[in-house]
C-alpha atoms as a PDB file:
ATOM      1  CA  UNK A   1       0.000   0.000   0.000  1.00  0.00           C
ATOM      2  CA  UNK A   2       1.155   3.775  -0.890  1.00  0.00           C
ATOM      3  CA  UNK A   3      -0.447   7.107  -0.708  1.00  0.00           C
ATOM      4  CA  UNK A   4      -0.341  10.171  -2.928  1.00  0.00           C
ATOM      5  CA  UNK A   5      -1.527  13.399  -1.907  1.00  0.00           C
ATOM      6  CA  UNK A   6      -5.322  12.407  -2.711  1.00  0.00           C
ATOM      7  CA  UNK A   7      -5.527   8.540  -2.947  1.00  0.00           C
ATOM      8  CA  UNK A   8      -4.312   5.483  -1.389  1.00  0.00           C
ATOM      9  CA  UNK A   9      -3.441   2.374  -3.628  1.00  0.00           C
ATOM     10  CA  UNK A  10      -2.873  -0.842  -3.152  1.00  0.00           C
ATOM     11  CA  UNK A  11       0.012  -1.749  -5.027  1.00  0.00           C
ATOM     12  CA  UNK A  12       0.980  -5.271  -6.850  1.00  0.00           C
ATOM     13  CA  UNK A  13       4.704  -6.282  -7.159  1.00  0.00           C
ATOM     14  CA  UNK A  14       7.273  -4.052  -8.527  1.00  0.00           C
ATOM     15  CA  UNK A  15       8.090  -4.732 -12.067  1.00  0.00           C
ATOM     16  CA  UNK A  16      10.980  -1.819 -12.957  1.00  0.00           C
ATOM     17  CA  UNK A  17      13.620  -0.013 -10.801  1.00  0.00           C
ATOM     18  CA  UNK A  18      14.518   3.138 -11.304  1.00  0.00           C
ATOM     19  CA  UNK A  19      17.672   2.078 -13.065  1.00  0.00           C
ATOM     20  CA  UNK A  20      15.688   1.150 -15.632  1.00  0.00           C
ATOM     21  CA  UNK A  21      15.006   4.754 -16.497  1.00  0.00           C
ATOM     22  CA  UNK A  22      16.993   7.214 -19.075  1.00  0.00           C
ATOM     23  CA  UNK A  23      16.331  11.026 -18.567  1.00  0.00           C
ATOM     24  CA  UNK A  24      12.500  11.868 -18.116  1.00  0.00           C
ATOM     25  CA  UNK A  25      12.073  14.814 -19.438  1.00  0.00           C
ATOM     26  CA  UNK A  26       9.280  17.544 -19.602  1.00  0.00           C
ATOM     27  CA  UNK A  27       7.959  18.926 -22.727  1.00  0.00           C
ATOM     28  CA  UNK A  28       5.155  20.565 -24.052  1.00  0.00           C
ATOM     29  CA  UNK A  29       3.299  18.922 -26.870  1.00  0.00           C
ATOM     30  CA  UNK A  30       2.198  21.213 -29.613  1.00  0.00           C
ATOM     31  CA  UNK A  31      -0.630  18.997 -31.292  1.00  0.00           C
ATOM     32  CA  UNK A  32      -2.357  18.070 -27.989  1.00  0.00           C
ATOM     33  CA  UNK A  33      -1.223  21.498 -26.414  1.00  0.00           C
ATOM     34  CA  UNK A  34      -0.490  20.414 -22.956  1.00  0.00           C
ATOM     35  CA  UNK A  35       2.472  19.651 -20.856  1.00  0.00           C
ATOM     36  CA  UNK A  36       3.629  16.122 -20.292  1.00  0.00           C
ATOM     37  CA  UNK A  37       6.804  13.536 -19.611  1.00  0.00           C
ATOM     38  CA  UNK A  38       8.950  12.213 -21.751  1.00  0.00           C
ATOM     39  CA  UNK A  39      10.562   8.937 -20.551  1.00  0.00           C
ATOM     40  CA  UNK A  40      13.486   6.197 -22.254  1.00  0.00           C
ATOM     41  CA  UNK A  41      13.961   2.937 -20.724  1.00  0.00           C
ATOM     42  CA  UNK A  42      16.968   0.895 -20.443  1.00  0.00           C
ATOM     43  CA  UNK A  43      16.682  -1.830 -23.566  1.00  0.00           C
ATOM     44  CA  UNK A  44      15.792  -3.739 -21.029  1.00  0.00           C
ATOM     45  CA  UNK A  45      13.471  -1.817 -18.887  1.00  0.00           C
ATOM     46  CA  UNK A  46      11.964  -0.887 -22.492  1.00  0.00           C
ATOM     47  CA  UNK A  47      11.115  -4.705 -23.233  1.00  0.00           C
ATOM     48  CA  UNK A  48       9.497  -4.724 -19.370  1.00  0.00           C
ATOM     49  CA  UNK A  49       7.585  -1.751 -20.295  1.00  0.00           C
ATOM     50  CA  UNK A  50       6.016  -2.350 -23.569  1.00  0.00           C
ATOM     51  CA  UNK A  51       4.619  -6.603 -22.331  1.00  0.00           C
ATOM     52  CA  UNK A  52       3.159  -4.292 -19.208  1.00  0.00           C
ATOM     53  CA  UNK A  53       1.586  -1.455 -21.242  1.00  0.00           C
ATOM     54  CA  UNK A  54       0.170  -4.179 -23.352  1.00  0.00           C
ATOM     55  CA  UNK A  55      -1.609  -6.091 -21.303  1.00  0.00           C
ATOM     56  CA  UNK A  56      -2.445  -3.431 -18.211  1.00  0.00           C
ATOM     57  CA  UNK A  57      -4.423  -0.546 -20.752  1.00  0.00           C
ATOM     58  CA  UNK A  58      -7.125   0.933 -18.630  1.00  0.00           C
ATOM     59  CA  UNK A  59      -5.435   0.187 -15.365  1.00  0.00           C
ATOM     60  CA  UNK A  60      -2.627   2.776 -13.294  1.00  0.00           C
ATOM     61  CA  UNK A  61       0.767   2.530 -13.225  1.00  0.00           C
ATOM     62  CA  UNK A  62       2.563   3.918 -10.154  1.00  0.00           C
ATOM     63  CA  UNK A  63       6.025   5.269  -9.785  1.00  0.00           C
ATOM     64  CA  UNK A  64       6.929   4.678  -5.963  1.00  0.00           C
ATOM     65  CA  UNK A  65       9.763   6.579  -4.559  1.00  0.00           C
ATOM     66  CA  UNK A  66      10.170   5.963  -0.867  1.00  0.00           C
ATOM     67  CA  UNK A  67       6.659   4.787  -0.438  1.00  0.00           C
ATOM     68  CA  UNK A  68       5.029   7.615  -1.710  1.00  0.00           C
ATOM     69  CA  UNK A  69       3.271   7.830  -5.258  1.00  0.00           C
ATOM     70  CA  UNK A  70       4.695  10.600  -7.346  1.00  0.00           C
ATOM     71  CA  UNK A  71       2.642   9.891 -10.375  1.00  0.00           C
ATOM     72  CA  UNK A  72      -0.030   7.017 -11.070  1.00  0.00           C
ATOM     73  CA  UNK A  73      -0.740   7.556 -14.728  1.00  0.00           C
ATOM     74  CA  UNK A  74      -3.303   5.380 -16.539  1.00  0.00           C
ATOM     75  CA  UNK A  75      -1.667   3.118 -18.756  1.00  0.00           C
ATOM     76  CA  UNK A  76      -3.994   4.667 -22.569  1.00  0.00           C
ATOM     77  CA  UNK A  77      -1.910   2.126 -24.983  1.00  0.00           C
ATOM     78  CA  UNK A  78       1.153  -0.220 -25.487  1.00  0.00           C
ATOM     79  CA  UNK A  79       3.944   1.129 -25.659  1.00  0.00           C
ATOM     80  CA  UNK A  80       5.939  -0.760 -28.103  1.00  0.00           C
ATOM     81  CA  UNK A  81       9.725  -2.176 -27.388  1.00  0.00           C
ATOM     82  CA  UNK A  82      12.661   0.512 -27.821  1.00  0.00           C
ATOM     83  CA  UNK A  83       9.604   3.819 -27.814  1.00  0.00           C
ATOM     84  CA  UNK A  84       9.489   6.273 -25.347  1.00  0.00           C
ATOM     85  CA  UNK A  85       6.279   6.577 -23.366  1.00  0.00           C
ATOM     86  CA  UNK A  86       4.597  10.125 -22.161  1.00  0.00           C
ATOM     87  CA  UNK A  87       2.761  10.573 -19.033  1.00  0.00           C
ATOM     88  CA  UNK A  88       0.128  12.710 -19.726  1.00  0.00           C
ATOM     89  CA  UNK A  89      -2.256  14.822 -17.488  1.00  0.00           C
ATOM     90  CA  UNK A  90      -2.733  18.759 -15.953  1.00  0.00           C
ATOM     91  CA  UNK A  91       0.561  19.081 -15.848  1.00  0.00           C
ATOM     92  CA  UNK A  92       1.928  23.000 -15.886  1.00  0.00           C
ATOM     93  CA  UNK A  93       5.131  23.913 -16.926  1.00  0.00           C
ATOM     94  CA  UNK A  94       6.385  23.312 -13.104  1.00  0.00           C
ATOM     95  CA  UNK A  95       4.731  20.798 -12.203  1.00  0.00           C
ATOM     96  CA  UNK A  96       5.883  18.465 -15.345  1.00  0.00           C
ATOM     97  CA  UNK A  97       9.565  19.718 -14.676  1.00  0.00           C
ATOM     98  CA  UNK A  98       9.160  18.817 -10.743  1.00  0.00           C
ATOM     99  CA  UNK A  99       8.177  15.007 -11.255  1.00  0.00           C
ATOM    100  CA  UNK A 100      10.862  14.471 -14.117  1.00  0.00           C
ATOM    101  CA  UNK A 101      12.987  15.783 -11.763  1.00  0.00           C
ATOM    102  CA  UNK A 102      11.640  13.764  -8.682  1.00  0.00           C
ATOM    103  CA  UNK A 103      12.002  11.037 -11.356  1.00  0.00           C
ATOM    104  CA  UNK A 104      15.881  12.012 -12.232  1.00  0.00           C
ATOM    105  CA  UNK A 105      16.863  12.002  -8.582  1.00  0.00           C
ATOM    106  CA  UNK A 106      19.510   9.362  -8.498  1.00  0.00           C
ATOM    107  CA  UNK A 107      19.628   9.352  -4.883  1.00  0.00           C
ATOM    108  CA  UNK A 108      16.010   7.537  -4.871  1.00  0.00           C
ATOM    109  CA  UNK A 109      14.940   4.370  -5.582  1.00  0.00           C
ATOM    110  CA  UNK A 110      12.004   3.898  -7.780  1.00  0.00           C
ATOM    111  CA  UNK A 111      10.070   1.020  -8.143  1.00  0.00           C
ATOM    112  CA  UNK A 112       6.801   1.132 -10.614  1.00  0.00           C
ATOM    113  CA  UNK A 113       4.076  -1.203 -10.000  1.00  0.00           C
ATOM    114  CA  UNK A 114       0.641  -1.879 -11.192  1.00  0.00           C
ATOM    115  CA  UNK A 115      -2.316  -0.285  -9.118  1.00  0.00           C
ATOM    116  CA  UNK A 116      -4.813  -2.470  -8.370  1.00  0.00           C
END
């Protein structure tokens, strides 16, 4: 179990680490005209990713950093082997560029797991 600032989720086993990340990054997206997060796996952590996109659409993803959500997006579509996936939501300009910070901090450990 973790909490965010508004929600508390029961969480299923942890299926990436946070070395599995490259660099999330905040951007904003012209066509959709919003703010989001960019994010690059490890090959790896990219193969992990796309077989849980693909079979958890619908459902939340959470990225855990010392117990506490920072970001439990809903998984919209697969994301396919060696592609970078976006988290998308109200993001501002700040707040996008605090969680892919949060999300760069190498001093954490992050763990993403599927919300039940």
């Amino acid at each position: 179990m973790a909490c965010s600032e508004t929600s508390i989720y029961l969480l299923g086993p942890s299926i990436l680490s946070g070395n599995s990340l490259k660099s999330p990054s905040a951007s904003y997206n012209d066509q959709q005209e919003r703010f989001e997060l960019g994010v690059d796996f490890t090959a790896e952590g990219s193969q992990t990713w796309a077989q849980f996109t693909s079979v958890n659409i619908g459902r939340q993803a959470a990225f855990v950093i010392d117990s506490k959500i920072v970001s439990a997006p809903t998984i919209q579509g697969a994301t396919p082997a060696g592609s970078p996936t976006s988290i998308t939501g109200s993001f501002t300009e700040e707040t996008a560029s605090t969680l892919a910070a949060t999300l760069n901090s190498g001093a954490l450990p992050i763990r993403f797991t599927r919300s039940n």
